[in-house]
PDB file of N, CA and C in Angstrom:
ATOM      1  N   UNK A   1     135.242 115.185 139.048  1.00  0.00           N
ATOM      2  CA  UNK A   1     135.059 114.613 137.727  1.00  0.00           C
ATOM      3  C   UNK A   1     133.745 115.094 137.116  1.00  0.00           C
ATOM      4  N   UNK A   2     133.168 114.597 138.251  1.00  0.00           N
ATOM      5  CA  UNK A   2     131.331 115.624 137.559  1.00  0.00           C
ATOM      6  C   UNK A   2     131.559 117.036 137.151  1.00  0.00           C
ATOM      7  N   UNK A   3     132.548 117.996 137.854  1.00  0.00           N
ATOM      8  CA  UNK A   3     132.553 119.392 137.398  1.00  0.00           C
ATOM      9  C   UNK A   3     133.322 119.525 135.664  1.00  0.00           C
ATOM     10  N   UNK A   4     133.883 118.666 135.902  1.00  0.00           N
ATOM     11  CA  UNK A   4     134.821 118.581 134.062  1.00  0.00           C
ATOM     12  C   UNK A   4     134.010 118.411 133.185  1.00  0.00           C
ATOM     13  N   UNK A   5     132.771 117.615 133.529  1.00  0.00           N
ATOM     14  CA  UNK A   5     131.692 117.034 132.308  1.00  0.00           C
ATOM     15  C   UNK A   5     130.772 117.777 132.301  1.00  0.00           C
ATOM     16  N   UNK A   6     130.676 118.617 133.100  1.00  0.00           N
ATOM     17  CA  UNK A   6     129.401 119.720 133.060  1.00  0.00           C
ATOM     18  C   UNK A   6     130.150 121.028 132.039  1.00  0.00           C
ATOM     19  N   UNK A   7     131.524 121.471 132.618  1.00  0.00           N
ATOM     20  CA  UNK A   7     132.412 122.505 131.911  1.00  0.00           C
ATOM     21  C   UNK A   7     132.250 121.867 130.599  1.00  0.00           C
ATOM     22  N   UNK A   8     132.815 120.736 130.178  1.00  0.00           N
ATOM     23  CA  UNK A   8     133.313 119.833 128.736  1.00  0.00           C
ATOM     24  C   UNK A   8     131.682 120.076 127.971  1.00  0.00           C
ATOM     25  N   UNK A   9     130.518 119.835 128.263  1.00  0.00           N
ATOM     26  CA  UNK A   9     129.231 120.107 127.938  1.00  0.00           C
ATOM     27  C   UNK A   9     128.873 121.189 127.749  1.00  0.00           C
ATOM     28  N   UNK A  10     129.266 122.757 128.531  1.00  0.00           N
ATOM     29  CA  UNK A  10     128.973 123.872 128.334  1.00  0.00           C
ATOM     30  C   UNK A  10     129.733 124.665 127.337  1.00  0.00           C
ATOM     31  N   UNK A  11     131.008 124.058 127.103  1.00  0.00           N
ATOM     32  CA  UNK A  11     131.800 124.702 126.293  1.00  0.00           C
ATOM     33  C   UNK A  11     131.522 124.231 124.738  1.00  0.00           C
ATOM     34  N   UNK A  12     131.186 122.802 124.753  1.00  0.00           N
ATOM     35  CA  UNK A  12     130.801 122.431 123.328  1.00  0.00           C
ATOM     36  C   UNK A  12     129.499 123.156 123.205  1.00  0.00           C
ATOM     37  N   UNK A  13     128.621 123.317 123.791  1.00  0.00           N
ATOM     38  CA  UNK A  13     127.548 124.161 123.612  1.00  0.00           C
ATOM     39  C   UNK A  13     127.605 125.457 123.428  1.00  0.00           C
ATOM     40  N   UNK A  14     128.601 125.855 123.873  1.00  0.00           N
ATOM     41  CA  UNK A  14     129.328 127.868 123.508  1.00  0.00           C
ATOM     42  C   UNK A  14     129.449 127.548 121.971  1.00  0.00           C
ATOM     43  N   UNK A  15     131.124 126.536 122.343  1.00  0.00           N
ATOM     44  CA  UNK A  15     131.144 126.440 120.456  1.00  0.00           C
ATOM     45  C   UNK A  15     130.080 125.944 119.700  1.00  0.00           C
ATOM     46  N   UNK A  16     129.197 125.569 119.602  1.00  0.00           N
ATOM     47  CA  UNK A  16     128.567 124.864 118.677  1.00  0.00           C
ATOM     48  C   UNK A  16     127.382 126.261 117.867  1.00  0.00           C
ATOM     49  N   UNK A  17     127.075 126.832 119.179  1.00  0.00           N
ATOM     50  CA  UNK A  17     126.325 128.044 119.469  1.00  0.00           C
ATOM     51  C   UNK A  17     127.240 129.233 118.346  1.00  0.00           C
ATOM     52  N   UNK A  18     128.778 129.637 118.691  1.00  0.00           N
ATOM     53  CA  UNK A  18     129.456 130.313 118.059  1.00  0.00           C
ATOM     54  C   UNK A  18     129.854 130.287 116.867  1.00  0.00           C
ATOM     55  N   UNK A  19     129.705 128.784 116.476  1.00  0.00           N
ATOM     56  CA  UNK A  19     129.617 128.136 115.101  1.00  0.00           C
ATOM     57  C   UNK A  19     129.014 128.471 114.157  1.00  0.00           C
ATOM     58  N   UNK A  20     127.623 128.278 114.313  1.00  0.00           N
ATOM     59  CA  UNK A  20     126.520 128.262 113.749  1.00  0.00           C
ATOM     60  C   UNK A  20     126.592 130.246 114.090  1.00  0.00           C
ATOM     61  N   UNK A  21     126.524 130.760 114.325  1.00  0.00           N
ATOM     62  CA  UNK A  21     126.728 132.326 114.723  1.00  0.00           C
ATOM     63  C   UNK A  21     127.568 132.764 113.059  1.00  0.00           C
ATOM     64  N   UNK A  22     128.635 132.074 113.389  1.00  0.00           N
ATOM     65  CA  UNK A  22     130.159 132.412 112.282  1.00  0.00           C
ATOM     66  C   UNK A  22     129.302 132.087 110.826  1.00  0.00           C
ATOM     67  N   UNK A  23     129.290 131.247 110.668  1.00  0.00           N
ATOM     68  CA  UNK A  23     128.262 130.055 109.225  1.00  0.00           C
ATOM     69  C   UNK A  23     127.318 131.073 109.053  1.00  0.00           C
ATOM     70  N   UNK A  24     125.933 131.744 109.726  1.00  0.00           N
ATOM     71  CA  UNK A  24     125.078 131.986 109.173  1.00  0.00           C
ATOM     72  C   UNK A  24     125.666 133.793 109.050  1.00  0.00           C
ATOM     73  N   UNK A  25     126.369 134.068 109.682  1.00  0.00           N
ATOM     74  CA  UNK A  25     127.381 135.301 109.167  1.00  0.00           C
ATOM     75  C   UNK A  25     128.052 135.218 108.202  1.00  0.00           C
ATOM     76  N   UNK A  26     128.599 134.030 107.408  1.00  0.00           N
ATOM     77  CA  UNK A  26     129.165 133.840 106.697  1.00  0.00           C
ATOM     78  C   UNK A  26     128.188 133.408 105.055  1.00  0.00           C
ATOM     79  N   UNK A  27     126.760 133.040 105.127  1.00  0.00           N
ATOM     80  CA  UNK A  27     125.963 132.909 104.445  1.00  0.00           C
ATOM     81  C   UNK A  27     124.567 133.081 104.946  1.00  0.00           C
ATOM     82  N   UNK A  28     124.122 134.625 105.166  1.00  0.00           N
ATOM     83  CA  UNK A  28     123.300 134.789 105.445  1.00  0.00           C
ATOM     84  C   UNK A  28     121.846 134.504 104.774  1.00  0.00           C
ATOM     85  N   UNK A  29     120.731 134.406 105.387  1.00  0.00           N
ATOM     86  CA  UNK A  29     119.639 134.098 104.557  1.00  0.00           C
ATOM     87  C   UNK A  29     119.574 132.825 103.775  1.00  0.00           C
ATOM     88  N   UNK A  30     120.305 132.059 103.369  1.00  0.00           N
ATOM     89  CA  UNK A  30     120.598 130.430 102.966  1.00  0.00           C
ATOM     90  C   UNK A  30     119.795 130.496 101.924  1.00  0.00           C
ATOM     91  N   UNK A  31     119.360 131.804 101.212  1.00  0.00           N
ATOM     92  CA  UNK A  31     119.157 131.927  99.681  1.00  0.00           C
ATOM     93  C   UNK A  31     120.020 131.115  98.836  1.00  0.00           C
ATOM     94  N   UNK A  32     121.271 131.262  98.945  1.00  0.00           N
ATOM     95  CA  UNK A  32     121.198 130.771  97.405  1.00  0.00           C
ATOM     96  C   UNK A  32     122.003 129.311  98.199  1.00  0.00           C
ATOM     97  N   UNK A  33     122.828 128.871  96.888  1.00  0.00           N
ATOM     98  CA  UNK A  33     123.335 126.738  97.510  1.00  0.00           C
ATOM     99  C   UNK A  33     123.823 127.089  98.370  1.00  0.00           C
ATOM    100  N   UNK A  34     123.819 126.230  98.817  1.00  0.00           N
ATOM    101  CA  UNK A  34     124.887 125.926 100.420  1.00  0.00           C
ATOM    102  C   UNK A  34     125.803 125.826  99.898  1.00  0.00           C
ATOM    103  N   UNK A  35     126.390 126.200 100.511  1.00  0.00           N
ATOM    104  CA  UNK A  35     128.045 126.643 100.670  1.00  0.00           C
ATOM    105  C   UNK A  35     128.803 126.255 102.021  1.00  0.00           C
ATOM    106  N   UNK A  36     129.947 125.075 101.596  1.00  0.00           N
ATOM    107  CA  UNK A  36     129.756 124.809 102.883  1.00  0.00           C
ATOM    108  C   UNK A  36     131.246 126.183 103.748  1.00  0.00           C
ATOM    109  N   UNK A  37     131.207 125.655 105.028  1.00  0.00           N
ATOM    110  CA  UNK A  37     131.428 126.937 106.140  1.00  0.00           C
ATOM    111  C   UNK A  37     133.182 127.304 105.368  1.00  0.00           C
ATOM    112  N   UNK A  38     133.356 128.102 105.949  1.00  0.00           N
ATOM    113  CA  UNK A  38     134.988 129.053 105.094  1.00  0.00           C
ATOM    114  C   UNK A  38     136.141 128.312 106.337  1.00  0.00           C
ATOM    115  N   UNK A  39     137.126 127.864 105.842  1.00  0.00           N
ATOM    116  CA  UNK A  39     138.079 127.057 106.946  1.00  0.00           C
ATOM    117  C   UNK A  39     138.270 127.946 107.970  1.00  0.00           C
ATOM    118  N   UNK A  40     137.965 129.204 108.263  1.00  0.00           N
ATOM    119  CA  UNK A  40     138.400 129.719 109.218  1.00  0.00           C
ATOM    120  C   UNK A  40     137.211 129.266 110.305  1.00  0.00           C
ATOM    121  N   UNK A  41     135.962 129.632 109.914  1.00  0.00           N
ATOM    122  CA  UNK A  41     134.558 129.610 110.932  1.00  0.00           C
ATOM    123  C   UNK A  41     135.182 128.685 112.165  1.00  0.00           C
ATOM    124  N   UNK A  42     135.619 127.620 112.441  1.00  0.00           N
ATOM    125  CA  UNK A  42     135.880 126.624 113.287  1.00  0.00           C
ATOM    126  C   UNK A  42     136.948 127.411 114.612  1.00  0.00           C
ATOM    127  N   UNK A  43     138.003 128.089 113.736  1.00  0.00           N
ATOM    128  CA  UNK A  43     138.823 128.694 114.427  1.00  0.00           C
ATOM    129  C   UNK A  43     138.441 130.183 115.257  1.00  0.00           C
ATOM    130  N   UNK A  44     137.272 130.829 114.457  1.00  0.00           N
ATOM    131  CA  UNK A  44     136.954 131.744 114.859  1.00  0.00           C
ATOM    132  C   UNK A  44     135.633 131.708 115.815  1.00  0.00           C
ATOM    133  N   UNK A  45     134.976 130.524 115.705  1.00  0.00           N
ATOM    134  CA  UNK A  45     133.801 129.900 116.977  1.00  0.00           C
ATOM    135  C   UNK A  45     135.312 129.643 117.712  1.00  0.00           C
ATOM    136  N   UNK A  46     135.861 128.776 117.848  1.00  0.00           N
ATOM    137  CA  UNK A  46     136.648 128.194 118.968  1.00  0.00           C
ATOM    138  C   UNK A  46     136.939 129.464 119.967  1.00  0.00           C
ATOM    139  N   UNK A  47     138.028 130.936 119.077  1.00  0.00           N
ATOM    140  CA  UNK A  47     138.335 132.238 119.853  1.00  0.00           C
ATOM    141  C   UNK A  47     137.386 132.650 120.960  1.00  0.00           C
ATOM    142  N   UNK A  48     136.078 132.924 119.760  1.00  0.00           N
ATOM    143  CA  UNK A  48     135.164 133.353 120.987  1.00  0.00           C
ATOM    144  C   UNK A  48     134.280 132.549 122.019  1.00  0.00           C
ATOM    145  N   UNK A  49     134.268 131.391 121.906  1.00  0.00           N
ATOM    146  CA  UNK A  49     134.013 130.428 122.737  1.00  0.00           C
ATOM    147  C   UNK A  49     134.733 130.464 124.118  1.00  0.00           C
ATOM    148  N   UNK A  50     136.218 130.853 123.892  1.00  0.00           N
ATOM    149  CA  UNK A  50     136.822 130.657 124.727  1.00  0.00           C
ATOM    150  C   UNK A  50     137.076 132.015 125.316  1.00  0.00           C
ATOM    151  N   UNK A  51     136.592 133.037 124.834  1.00  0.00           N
ATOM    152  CA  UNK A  51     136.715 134.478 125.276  1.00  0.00           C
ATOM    153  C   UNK A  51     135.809 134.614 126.390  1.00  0.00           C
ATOM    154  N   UNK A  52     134.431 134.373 125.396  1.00  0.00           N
ATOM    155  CA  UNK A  52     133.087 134.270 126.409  1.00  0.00           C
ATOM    156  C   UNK A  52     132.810 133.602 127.155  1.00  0.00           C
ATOM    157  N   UNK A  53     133.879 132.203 127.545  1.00  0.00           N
ATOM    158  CA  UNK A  53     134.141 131.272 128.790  1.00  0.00           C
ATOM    159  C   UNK A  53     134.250 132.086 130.191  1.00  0.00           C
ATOM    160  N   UNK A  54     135.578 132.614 129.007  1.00  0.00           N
ATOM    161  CA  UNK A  54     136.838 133.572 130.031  1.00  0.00           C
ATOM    162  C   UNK A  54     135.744 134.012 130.861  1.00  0.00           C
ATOM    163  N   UNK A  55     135.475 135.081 130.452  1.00  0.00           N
ATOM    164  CA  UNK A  55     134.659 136.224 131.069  1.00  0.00           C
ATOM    165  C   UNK A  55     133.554 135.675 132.009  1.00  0.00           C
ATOM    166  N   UNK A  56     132.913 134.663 131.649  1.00  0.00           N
ATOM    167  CA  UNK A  56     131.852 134.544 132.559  1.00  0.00           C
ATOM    168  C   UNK A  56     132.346 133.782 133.471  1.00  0.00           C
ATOM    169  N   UNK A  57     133.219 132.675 133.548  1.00  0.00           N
ATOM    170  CA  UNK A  57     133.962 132.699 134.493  1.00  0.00           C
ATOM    171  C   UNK A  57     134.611 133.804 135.948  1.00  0.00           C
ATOM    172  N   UNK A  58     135.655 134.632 134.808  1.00  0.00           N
ATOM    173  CA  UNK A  58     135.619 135.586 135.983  1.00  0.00           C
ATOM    174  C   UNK A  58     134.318 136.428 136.627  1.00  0.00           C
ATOM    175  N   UNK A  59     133.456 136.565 135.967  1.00  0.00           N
ATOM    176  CA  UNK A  59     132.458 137.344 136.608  1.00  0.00           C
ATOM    177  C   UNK A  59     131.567 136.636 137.418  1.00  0.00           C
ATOM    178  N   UNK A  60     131.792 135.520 136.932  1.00  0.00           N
ATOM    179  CA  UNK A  60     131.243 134.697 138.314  1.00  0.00           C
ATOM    180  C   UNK A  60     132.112 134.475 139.855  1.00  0.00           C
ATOM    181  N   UNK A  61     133.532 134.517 139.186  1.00  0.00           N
ATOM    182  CA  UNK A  61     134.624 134.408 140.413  1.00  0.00           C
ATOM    183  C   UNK A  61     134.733 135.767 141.175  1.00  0.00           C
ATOM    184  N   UNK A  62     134.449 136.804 140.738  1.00  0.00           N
ATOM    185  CA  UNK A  62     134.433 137.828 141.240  1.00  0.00           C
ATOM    186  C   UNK A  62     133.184 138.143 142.245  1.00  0.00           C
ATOM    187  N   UNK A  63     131.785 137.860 141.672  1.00  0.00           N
ATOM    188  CA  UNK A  63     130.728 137.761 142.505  1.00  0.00           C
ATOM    189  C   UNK A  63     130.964 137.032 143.953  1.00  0.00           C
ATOM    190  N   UNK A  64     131.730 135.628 143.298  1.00  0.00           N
ATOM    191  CA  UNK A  64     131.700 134.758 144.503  1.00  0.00           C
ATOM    192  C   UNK A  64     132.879 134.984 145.684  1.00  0.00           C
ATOM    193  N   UNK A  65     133.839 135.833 144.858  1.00  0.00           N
ATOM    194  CA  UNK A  65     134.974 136.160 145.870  1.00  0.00           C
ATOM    195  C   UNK A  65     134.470 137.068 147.337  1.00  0.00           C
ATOM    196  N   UNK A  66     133.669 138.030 146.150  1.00  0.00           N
ATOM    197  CA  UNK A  66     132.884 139.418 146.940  1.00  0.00           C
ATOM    198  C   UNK A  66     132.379 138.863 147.948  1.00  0.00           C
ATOM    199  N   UNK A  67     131.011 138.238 147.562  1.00  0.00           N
ATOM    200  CA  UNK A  67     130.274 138.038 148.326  1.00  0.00           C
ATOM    201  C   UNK A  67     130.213 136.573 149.301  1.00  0.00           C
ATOM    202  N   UNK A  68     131.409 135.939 149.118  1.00  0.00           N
ATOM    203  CA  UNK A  68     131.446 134.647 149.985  1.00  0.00           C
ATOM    204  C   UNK A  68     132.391 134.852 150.580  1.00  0.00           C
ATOM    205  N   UNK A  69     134.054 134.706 149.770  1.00  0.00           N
ATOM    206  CA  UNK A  69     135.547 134.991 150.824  1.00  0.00           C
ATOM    207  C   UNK A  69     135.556 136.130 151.546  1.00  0.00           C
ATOM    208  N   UNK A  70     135.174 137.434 151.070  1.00  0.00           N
ATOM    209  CA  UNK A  70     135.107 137.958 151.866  1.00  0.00           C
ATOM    210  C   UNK A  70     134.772 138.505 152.838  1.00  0.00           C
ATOM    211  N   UNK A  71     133.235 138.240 153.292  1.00  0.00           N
ATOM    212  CA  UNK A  71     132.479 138.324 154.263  1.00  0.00           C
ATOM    213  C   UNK A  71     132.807 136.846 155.798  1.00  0.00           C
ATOM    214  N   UNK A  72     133.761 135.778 155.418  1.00  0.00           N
ATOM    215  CA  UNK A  72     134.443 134.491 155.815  1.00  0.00           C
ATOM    216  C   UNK A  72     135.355 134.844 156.261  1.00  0.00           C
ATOM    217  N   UNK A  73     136.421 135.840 155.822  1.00  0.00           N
ATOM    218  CA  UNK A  73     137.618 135.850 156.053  1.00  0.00           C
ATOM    219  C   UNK A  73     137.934 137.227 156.208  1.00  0.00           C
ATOM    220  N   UNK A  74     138.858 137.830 157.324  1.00  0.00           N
ATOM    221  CA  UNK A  74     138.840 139.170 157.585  1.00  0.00           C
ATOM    222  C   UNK A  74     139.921 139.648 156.741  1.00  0.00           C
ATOM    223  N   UNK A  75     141.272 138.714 156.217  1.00  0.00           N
ATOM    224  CA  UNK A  75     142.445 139.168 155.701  1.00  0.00           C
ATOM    225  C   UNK A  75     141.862 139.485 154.196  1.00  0.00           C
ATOM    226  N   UNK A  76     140.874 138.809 154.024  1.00  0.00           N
ATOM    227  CA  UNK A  76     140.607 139.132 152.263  1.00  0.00           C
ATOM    228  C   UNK A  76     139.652 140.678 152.025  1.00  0.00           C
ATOM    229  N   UNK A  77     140.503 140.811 150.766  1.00  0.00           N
ATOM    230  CA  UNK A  77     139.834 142.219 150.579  1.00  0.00           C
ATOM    231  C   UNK A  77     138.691 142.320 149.313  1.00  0.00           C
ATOM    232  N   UNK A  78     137.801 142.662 149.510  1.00  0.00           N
ATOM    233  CA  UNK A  78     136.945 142.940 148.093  1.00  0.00           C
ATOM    234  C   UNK A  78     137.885 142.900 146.531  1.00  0.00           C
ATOM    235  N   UNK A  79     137.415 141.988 145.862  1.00  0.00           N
ATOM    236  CA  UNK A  79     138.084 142.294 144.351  1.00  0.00           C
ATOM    237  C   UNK A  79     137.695 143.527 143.733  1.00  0.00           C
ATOM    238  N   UNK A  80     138.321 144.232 143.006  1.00  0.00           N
ATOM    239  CA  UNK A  80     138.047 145.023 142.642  1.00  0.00           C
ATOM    240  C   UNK A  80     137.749 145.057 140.975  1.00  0.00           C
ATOM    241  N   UNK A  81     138.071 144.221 140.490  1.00  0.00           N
ATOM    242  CA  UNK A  81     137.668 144.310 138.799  1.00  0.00           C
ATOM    243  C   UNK A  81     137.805 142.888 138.928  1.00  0.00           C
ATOM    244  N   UNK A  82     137.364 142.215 137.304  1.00  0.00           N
ATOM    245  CA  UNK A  82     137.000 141.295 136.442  1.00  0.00           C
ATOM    246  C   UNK A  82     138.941 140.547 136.425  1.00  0.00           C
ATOM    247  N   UNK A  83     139.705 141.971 136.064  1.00  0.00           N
ATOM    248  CA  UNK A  83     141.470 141.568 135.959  1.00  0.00           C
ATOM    249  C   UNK A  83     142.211 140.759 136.933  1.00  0.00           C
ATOM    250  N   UNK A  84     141.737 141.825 138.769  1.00  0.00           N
ATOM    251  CA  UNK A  84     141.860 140.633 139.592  1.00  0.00           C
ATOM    252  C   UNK A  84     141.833 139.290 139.669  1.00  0.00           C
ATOM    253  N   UNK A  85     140.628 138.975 139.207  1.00  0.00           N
ATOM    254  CA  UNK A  85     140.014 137.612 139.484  1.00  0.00           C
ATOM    255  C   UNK A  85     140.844 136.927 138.012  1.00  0.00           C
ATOM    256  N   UNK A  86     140.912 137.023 136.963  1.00  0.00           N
ATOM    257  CA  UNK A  86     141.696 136.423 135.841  1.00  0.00           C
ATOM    258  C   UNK A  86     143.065 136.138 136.770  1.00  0.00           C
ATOM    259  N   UNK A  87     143.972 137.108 137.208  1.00  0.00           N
ATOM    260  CA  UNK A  87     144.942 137.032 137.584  1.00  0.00           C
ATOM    261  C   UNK A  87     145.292 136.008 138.685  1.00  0.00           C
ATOM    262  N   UNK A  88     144.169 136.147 139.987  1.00  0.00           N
ATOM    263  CA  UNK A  88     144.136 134.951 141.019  1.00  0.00           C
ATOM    264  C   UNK A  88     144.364 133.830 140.065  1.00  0.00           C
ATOM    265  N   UNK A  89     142.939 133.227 139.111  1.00  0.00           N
ATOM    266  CA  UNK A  89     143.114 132.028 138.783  1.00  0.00           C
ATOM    267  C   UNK A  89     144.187 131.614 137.880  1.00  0.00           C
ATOM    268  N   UNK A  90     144.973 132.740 137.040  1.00  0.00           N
ATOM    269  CA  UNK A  90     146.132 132.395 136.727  1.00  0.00           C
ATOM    270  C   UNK A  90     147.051 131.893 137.285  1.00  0.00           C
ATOM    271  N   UNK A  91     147.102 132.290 138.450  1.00  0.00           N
ATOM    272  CA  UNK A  91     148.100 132.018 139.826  1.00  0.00           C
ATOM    273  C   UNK A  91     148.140 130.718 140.126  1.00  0.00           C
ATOM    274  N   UNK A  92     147.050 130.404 140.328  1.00  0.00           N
ATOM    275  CA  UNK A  92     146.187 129.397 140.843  1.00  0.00           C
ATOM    276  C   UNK A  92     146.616 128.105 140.227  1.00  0.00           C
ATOM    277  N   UNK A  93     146.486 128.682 138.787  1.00  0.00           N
ATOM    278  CA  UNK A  93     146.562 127.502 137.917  1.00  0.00           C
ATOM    279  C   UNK A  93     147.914 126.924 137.768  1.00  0.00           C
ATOM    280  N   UNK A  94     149.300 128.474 138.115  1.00  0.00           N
ATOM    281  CA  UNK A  94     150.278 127.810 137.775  1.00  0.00           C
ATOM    282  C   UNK A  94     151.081 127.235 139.106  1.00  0.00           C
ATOM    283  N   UNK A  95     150.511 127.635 140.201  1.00  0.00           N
ATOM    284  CA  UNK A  95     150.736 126.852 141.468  1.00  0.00           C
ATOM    285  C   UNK A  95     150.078 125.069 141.160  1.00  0.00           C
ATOM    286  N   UNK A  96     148.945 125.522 141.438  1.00  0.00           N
ATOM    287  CA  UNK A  96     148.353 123.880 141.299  1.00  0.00           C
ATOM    288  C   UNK A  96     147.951 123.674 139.884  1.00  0.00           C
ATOM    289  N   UNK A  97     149.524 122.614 139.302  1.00  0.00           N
ATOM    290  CA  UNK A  97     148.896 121.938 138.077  1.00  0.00           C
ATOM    291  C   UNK A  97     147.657 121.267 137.955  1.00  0.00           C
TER     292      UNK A  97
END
């Protein structure tokens, strides 16, 4: 439960981060009125929020595969890309709901 509220905390902090990214791309310099954000900004923080999850995720799962499962376990083999590791936890996910 503690790991959900730490994820649920880091991800509003991606988006909020990607938000404000989109907005001041979208009205740079805050020269002239505010204007408020274009209906898309929300949808387009959310994309990459969840892109740049993705990724650091796997690149963390990949580090940890490398250098923990497989030095533990003789049947496991070194991952070899970032795709691997997406693919395990896909697996993963649709084995254990």
């Amino acid at each position: 439960m503690r790991k959900m509220k730490w994820l649920s905390r880091m991800a509003h902090i991606v988006n909020a981060t990607l938000r404000a990214l989109v907005e001041g791309y979208t009205n740079p310099g805050g020269t002239e009125a505010y204007k408020p954000a274009p209906a898309y900004a929300e949808a387009i923080a959310a994309i990459l929020a969840f892109l740049i999850s993705i990724i650091i995720v796997a690149l963390i799962g990949l580090w940890l595969w490398n250098f923990s499962v497989v030095p533990l376990f003789e049947f496991a083999r070194p991952a070899k890309s970032i795709f691997q590791i997406l693919g395990l936890m896909l697996f993963v996910s649709i084995i254990h709901p």
